[in-house]
PDB file of N, CA and C in Angstrom:
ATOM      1  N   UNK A   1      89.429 105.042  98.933  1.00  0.00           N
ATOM      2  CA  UNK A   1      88.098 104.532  98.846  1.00  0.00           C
ATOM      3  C   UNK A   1      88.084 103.017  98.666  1.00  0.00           C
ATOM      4  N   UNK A   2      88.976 102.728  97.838  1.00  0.00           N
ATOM      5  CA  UNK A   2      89.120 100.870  97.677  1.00  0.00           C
ATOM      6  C   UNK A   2      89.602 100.733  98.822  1.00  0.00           C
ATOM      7  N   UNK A   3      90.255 100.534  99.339  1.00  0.00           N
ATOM      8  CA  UNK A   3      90.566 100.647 100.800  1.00  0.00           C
ATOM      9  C   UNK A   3      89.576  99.941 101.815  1.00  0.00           C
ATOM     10  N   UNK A   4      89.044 101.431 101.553  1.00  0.00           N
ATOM     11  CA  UNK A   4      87.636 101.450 102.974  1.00  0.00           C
ATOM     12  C   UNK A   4      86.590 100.394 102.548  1.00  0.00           C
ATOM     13  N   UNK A   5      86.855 100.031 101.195  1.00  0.00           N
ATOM     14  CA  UNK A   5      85.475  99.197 100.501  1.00  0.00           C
ATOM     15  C   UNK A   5      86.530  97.514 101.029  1.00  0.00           C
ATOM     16  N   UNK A   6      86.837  97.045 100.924  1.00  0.00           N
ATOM     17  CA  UNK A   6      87.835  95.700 101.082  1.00  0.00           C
ATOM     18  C   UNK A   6      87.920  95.880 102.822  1.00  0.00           C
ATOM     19  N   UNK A   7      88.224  96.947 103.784  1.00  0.00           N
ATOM     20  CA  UNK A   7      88.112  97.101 104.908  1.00  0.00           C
ATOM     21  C   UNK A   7      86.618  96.507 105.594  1.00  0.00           C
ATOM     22  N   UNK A   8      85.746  97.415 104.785  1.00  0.00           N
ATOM     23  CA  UNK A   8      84.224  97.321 105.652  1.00  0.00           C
ATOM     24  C   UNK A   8      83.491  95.542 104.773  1.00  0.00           C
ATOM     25  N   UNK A   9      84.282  95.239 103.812  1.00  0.00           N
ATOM     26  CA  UNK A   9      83.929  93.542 103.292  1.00  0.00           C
ATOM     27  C   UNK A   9      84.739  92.949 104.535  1.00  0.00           C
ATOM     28  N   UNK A  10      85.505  93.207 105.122  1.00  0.00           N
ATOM     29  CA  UNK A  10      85.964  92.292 106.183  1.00  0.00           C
ATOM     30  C   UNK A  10      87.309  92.045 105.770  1.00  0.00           C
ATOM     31  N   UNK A  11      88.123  92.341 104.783  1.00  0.00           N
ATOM     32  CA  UNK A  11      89.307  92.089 103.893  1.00  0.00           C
ATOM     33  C   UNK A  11      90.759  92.290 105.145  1.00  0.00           C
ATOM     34  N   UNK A  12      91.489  91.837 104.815  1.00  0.00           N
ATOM     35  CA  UNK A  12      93.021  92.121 105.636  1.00  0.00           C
ATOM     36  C   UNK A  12      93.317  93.511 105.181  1.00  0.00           C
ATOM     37  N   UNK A  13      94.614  93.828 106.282  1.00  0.00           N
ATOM     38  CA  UNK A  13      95.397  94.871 105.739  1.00  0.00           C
ATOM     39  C   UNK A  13      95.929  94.960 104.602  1.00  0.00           C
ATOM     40  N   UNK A  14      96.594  93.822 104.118  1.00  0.00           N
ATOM     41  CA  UNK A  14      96.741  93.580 102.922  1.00  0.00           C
ATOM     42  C   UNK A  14      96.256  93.703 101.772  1.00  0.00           C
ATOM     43  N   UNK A  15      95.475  93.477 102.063  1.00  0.00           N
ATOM     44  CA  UNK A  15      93.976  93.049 100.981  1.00  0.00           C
ATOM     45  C   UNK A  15      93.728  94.710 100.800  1.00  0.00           C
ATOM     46  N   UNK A  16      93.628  95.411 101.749  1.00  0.00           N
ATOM     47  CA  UNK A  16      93.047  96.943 101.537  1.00  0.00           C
ATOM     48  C   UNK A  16      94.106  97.546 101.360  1.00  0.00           C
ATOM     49  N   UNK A  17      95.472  97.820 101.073  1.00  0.00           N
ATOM     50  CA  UNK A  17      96.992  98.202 100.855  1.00  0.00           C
ATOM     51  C   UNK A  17      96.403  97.675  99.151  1.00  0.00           C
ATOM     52  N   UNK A  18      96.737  96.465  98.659  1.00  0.00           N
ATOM     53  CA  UNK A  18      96.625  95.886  97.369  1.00  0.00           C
ATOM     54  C   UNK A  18      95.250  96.645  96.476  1.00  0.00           C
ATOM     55  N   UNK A  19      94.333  97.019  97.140  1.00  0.00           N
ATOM     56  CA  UNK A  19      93.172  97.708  96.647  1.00  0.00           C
ATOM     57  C   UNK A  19      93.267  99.086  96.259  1.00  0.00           C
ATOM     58  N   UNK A  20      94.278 100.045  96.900  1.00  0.00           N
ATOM     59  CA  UNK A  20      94.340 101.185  97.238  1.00  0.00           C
ATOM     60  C   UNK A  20      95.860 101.251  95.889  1.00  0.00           C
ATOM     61  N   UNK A  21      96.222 100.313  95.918  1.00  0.00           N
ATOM     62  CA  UNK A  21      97.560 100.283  94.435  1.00  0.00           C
ATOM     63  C   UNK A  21      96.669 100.215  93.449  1.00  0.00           C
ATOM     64  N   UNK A  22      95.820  99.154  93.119  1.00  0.00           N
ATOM     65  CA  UNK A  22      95.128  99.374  92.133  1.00  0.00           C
ATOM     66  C   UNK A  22      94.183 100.136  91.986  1.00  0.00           C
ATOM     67  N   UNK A  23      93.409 101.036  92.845  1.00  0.00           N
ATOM     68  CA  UNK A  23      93.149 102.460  92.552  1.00  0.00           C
ATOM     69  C   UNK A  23      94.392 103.228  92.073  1.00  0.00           C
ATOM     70  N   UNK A  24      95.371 103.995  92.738  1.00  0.00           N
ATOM     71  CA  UNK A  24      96.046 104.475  92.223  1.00  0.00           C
ATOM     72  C   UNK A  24      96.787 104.337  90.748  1.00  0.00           C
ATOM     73  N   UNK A  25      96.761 103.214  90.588  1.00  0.00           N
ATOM     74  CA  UNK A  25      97.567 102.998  89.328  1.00  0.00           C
ATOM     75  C   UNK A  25      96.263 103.143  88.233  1.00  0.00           C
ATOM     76  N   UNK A  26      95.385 103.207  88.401  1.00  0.00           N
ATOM     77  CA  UNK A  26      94.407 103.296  87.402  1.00  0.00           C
ATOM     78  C   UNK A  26      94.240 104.939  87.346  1.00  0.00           C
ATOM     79  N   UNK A  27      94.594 105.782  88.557  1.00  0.00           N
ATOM     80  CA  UNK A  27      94.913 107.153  88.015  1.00  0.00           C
ATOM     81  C   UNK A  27      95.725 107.575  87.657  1.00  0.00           C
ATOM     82  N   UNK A  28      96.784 106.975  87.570  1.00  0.00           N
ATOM     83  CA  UNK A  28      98.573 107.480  87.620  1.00  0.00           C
ATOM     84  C   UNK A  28      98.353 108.277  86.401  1.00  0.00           C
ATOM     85  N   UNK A  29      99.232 109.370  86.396  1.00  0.00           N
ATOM     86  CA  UNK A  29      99.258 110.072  85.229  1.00  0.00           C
ATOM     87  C   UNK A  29      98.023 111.105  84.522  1.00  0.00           C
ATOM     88  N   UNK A  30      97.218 110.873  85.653  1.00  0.00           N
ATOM     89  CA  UNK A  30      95.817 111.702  85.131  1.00  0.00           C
ATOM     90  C   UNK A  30      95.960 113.365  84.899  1.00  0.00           C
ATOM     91  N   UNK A  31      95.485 114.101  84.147  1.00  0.00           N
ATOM     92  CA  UNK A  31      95.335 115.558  83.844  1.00  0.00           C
ATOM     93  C   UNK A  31      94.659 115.786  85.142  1.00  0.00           C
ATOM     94  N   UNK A  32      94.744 117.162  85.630  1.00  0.00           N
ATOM     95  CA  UNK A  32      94.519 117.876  86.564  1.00  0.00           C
ATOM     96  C   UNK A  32      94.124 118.851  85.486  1.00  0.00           C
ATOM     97  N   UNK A  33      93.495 119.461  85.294  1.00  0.00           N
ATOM     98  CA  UNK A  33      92.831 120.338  84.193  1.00  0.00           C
ATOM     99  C   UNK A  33      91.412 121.649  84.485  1.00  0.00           C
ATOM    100  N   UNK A  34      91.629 121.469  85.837  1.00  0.00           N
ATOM    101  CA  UNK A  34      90.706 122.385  86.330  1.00  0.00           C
ATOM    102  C   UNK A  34      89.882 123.458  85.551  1.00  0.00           C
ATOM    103  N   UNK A  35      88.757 123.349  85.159  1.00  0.00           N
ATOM    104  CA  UNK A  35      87.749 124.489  84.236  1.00  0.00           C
ATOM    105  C   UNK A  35      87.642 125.506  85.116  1.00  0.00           C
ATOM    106  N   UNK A  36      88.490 126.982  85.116  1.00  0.00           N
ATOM    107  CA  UNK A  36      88.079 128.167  85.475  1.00  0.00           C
ATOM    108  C   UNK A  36      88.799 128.485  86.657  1.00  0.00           C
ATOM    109  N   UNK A  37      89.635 127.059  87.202  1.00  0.00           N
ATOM    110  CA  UNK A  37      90.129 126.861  88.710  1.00  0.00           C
ATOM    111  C   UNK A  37      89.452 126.508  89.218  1.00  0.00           C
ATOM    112  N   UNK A  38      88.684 125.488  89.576  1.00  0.00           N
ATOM    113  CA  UNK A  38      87.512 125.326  90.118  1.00  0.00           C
ATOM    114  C   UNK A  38      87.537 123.552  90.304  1.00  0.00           C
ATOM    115  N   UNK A  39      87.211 123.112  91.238  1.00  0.00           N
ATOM    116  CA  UNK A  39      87.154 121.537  90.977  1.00  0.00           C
ATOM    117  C   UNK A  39      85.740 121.086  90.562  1.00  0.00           C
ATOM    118  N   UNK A  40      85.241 121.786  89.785  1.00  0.00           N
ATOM    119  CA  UNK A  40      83.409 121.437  89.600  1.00  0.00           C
ATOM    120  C   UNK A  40      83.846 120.556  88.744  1.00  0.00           C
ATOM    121  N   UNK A  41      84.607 121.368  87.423  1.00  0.00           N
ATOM    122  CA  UNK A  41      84.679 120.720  86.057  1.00  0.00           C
ATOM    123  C   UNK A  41      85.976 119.934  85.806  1.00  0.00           C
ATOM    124  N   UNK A  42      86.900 119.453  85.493  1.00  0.00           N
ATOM    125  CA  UNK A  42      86.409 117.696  85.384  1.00  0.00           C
ATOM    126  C   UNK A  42      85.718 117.363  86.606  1.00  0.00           C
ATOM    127  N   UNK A  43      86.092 118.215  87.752  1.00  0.00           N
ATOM    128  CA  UNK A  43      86.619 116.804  89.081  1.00  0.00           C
ATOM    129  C   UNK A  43      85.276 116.265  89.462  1.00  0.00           C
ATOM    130  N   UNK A  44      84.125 116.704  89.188  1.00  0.00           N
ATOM    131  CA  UNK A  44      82.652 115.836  90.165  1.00  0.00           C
ATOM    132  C   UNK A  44      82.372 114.888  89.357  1.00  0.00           C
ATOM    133  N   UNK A  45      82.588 114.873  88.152  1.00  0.00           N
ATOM    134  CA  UNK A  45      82.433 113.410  87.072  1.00  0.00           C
ATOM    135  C   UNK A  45      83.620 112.777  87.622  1.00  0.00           C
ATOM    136  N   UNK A  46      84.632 112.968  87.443  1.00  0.00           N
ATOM    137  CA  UNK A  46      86.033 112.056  87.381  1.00  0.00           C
ATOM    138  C   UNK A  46      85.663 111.699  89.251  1.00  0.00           C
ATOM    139  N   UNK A  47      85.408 112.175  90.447  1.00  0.00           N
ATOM    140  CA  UNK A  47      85.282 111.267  91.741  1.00  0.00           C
ATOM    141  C   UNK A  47      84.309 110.463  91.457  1.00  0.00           C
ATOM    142  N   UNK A  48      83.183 111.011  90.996  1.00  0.00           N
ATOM    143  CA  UNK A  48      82.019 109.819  90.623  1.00  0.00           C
ATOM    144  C   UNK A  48      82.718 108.217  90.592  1.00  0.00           C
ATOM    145  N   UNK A  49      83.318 108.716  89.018  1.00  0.00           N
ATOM    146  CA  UNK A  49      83.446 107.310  88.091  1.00  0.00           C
ATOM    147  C   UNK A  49      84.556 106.504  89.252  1.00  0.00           C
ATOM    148  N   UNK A  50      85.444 107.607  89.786  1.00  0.00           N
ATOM    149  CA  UNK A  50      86.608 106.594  90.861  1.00  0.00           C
ATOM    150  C   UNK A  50      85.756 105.619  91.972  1.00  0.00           C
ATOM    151  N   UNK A  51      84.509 106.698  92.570  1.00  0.00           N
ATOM    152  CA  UNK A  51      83.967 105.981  93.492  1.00  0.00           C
ATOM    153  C   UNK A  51      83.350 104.504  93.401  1.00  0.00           C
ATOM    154  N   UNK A  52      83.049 104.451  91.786  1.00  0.00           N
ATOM    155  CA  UNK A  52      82.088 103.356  91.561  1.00  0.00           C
ATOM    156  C   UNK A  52      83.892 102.262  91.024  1.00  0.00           C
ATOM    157  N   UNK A  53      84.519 103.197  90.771  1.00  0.00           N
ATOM    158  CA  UNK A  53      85.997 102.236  90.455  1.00  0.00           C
ATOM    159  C   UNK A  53      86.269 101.220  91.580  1.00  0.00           C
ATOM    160  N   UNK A  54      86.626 102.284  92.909  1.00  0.00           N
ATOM    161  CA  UNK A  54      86.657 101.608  94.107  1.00  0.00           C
ATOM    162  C   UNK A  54      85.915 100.515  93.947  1.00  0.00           C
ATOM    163  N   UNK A  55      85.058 100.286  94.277  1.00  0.00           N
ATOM    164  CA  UNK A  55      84.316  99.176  94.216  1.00  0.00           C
ATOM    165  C   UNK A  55      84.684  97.866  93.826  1.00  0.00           C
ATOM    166  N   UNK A  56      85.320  98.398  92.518  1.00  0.00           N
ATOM    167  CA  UNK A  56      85.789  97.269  91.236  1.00  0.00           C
ATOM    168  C   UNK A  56      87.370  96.941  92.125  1.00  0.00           C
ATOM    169  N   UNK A  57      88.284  97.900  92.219  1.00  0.00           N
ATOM    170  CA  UNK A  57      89.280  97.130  92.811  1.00  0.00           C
ATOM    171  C   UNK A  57      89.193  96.353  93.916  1.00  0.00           C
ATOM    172  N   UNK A  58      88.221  96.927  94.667  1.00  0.00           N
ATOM    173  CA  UNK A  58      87.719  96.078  96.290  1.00  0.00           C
ATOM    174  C   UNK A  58      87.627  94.833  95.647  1.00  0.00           C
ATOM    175  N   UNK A  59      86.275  94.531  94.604  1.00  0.00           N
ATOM    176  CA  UNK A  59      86.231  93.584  94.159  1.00  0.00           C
ATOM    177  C   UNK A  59      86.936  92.398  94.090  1.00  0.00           C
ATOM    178  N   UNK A  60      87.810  93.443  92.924  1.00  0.00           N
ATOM    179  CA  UNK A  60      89.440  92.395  92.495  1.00  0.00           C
ATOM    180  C   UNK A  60      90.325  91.604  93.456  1.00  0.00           C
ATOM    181  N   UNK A  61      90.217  92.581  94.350  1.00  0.00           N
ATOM    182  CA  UNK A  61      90.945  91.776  95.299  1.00  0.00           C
ATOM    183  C   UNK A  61      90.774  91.353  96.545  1.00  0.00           C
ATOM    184  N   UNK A  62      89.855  91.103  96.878  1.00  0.00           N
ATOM    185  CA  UNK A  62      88.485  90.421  97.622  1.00  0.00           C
ATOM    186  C   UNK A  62      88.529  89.118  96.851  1.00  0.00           C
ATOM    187  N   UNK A  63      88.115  89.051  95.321  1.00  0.00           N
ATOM    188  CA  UNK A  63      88.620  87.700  94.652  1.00  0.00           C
ATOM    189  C   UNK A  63      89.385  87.276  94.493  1.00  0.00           C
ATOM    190  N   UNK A  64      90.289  87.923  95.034  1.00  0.00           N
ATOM    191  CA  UNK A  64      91.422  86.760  94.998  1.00  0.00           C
ATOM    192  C   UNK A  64      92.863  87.555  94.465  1.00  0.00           C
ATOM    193  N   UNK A  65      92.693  88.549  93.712  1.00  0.00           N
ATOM    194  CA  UNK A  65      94.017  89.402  92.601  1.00  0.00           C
ATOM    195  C   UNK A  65      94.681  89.950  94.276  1.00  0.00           C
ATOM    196  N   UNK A  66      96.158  89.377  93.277  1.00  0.00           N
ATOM    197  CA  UNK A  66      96.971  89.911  94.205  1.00  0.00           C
ATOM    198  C   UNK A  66      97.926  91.252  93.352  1.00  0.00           C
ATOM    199  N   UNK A  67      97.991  92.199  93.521  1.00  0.00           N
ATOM    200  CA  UNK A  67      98.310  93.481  93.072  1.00  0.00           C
ATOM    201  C   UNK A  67     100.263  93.321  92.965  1.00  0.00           C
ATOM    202  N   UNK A  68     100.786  92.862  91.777  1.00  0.00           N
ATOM    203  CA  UNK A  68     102.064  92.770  91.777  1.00  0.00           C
ATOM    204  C   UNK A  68     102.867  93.884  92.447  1.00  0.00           C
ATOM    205  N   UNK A  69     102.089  95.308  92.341  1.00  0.00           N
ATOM    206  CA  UNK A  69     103.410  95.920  92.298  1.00  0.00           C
ATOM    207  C   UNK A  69     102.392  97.028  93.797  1.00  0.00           C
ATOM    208  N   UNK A  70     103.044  96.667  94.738  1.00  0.00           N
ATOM    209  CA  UNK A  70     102.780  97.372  96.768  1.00  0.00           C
ATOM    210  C   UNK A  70     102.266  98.647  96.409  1.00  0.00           C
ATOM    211  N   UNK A  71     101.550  98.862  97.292  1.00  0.00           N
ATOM    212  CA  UNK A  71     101.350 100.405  97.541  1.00  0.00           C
ATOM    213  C   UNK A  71     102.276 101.309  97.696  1.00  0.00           C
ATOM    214  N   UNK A  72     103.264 100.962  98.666  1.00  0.00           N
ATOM    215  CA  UNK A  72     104.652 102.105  98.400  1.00  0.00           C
ATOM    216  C   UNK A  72     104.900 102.111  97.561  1.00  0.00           C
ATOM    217  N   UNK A  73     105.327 101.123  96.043  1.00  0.00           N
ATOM    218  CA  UNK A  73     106.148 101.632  94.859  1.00  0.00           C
ATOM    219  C   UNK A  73     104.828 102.163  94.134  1.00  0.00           C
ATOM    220  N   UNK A  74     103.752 102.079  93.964  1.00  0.00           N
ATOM    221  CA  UNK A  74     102.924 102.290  93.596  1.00  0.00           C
ATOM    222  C   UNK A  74     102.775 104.043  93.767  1.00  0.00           C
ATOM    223  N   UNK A  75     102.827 104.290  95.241  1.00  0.00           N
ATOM    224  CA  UNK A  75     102.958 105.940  95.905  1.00  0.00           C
ATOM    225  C   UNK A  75     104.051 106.561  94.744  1.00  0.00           C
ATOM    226  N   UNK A  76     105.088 105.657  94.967  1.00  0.00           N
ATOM    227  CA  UNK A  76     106.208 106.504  94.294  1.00  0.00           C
ATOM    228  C   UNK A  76     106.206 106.663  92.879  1.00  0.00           C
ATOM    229  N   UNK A  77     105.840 105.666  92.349  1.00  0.00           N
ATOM    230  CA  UNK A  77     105.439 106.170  90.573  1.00  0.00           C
ATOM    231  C   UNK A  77     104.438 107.308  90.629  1.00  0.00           C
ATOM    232  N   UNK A  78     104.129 107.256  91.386  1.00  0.00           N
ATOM    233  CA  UNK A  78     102.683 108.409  90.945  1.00  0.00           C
ATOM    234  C   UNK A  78     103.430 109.562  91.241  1.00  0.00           C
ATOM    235  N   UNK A  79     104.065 109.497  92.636  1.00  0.00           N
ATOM    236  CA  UNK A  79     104.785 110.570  92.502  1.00  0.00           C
ATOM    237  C   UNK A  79     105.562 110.801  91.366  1.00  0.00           C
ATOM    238  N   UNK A  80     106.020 110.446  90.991  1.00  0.00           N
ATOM    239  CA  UNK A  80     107.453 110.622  89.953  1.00  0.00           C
ATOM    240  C   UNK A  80     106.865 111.147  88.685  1.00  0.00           C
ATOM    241  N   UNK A  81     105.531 110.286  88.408  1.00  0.00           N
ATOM    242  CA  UNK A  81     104.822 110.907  86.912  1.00  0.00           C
ATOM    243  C   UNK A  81     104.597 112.271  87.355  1.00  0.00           C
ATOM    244  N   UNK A  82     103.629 112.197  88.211  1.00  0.00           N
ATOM    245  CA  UNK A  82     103.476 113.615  88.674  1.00  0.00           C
ATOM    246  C   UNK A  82     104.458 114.920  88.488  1.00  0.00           C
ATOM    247  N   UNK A  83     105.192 114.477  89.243  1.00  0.00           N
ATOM    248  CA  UNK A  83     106.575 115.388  88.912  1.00  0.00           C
ATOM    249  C   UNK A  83     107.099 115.608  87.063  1.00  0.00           C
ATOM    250  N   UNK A  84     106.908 114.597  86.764  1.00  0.00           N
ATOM    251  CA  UNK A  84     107.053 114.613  84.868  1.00  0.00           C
ATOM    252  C   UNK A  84     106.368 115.327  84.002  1.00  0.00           C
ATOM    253  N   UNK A  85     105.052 115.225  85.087  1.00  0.00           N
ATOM    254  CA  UNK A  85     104.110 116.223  83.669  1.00  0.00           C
ATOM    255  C   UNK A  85     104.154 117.289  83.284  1.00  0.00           C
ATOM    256  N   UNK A  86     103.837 117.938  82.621  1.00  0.00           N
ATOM    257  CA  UNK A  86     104.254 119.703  82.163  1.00  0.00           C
ATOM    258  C   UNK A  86     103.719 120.284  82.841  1.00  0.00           C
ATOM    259  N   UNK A  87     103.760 121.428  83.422  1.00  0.00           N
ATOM    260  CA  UNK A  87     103.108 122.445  84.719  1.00  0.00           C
ATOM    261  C   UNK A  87     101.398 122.808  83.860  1.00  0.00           C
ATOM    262  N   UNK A  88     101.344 122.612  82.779  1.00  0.00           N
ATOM    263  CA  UNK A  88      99.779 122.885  82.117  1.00  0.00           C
ATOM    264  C   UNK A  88      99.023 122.073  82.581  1.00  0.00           C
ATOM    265  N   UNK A  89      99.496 121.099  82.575  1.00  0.00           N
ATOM    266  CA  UNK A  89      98.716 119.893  83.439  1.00  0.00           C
ATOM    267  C   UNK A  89      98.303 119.644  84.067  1.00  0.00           C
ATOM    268  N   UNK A  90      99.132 119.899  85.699  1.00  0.00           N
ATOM    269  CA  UNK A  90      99.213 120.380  86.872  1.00  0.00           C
ATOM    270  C   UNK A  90      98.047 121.190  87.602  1.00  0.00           C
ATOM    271  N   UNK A  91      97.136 121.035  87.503  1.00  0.00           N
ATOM    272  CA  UNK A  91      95.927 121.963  88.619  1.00  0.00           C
ATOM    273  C   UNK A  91      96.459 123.253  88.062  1.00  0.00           C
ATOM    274  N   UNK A  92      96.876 123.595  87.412  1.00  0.00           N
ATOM    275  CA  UNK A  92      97.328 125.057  86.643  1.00  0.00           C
ATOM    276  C   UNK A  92      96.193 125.701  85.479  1.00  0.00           C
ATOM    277  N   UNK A  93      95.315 125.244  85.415  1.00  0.00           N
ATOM    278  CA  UNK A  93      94.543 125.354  84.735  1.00  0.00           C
ATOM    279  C   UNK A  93      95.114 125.846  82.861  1.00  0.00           C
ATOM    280  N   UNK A  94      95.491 125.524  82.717  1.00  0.00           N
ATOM    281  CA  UNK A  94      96.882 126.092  81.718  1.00  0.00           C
ATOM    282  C   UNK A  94      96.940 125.349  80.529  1.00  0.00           C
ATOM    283  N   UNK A  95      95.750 124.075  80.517  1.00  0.00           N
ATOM    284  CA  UNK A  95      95.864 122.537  79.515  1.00  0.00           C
ATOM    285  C   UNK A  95      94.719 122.103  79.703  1.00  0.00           C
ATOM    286  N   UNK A  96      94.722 121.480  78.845  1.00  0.00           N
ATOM    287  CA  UNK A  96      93.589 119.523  78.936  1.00  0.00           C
ATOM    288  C   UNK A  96      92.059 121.061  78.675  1.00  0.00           C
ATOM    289  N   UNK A  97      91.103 120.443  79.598  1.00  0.00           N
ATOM    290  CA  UNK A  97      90.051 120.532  79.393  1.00  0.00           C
ATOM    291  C   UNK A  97      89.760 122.347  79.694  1.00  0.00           C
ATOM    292  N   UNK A  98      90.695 122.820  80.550  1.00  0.00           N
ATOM    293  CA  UNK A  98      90.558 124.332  80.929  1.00  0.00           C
ATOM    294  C   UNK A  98      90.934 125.404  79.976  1.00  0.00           C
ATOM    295  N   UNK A  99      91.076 124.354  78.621  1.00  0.00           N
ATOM    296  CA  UNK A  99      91.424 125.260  77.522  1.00  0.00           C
ATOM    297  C   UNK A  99      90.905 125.320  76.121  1.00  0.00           C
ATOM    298  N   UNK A 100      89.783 124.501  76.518  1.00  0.00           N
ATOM    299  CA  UNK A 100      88.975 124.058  75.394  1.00  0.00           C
ATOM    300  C   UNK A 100      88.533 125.579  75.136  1.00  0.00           C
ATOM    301  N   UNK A 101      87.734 125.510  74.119  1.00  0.00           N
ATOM    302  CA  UNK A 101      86.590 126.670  73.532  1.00  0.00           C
ATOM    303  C   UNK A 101      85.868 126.480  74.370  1.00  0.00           C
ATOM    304  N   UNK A 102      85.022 125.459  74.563  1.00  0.00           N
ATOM    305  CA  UNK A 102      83.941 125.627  75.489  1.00  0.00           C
ATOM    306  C   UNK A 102      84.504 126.057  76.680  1.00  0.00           C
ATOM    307  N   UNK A 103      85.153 126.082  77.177  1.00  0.00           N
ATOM    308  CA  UNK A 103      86.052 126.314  78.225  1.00  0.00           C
ATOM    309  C   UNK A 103      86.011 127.858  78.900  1.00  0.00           C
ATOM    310  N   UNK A 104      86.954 128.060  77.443  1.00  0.00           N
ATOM    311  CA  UNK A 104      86.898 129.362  77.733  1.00  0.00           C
ATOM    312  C   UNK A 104      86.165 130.764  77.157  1.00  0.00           C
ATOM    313  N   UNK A 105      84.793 130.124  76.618  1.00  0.00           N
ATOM    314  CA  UNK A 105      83.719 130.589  76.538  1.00  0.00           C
ATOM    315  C   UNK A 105      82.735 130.529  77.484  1.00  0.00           C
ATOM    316  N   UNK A 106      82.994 130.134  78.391  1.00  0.00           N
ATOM    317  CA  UNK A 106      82.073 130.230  79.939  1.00  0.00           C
ATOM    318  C   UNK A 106      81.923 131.314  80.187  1.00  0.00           C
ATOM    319  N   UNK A 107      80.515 131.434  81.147  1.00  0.00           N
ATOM    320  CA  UNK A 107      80.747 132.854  82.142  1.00  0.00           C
ATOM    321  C   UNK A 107      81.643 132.732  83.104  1.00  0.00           C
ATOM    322  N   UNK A 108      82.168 133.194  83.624  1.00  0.00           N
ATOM    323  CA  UNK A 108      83.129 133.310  85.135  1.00  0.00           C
ATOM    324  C   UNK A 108      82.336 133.112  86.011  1.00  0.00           C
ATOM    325  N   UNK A 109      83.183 131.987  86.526  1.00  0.00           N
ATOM    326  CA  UNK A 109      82.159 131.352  88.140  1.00  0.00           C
ATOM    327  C   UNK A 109      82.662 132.455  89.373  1.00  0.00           C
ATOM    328  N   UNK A 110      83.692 133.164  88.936  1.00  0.00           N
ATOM    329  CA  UNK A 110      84.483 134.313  90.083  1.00  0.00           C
ATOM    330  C   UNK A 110      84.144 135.200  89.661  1.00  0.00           C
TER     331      UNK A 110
END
């Protein structure tokens, strides 16, 4: 999405590569925590807030920030955390928010 936002400002390849690191790195490491299995609960708040994020990295680097660390190494940390986290974590619904009380005091969306 930062990307496409630094793209359609008129920005270089560069410029939209450097936008798209600093999106990512502002998710790196995020819970996947799915309520019920379902991407309603976190995920329609958490794209929201990214979409209006985008924006902000377009911003950043549209003004001028140059993003120290590339989009490839950037890909690859995320990968690597990813790979680190505990499988509860993981879209497994198994942790984080899919295990709250409120959680799992819902009706079944299935």
């Amino acid at each position: 999405g930062a990307a496409a936002v630094v793209e359609m400002a008129g920005g270089s390849a560069a410029q939209c590569c450097d936008a798209a690191a600093v999106m990512f790195q502002n998710a790196m490491g995020l819970v996947c925590d799915l309520v019920q299995a379902t991407v309603e609960i976190p995920c329609h708040t958490r794209n929201a807030s990214f979409a209006s994020q985008a924006f902000i990295c377009a911003d950043l680097v549209l003004g001028g920030y140059h993003n120290p660390v590339g989009i490839d190494g950037t890909v690859e940390a995320v990968c690597a955390t990813g790979r680190m986290m505990p499988c509860e974590l993981r879209c497994t619904s198994l942790g984080g928010m899919a295990v709250t009380e409120e959680a799992l005091a819902m009706k079944k969306r299935r």
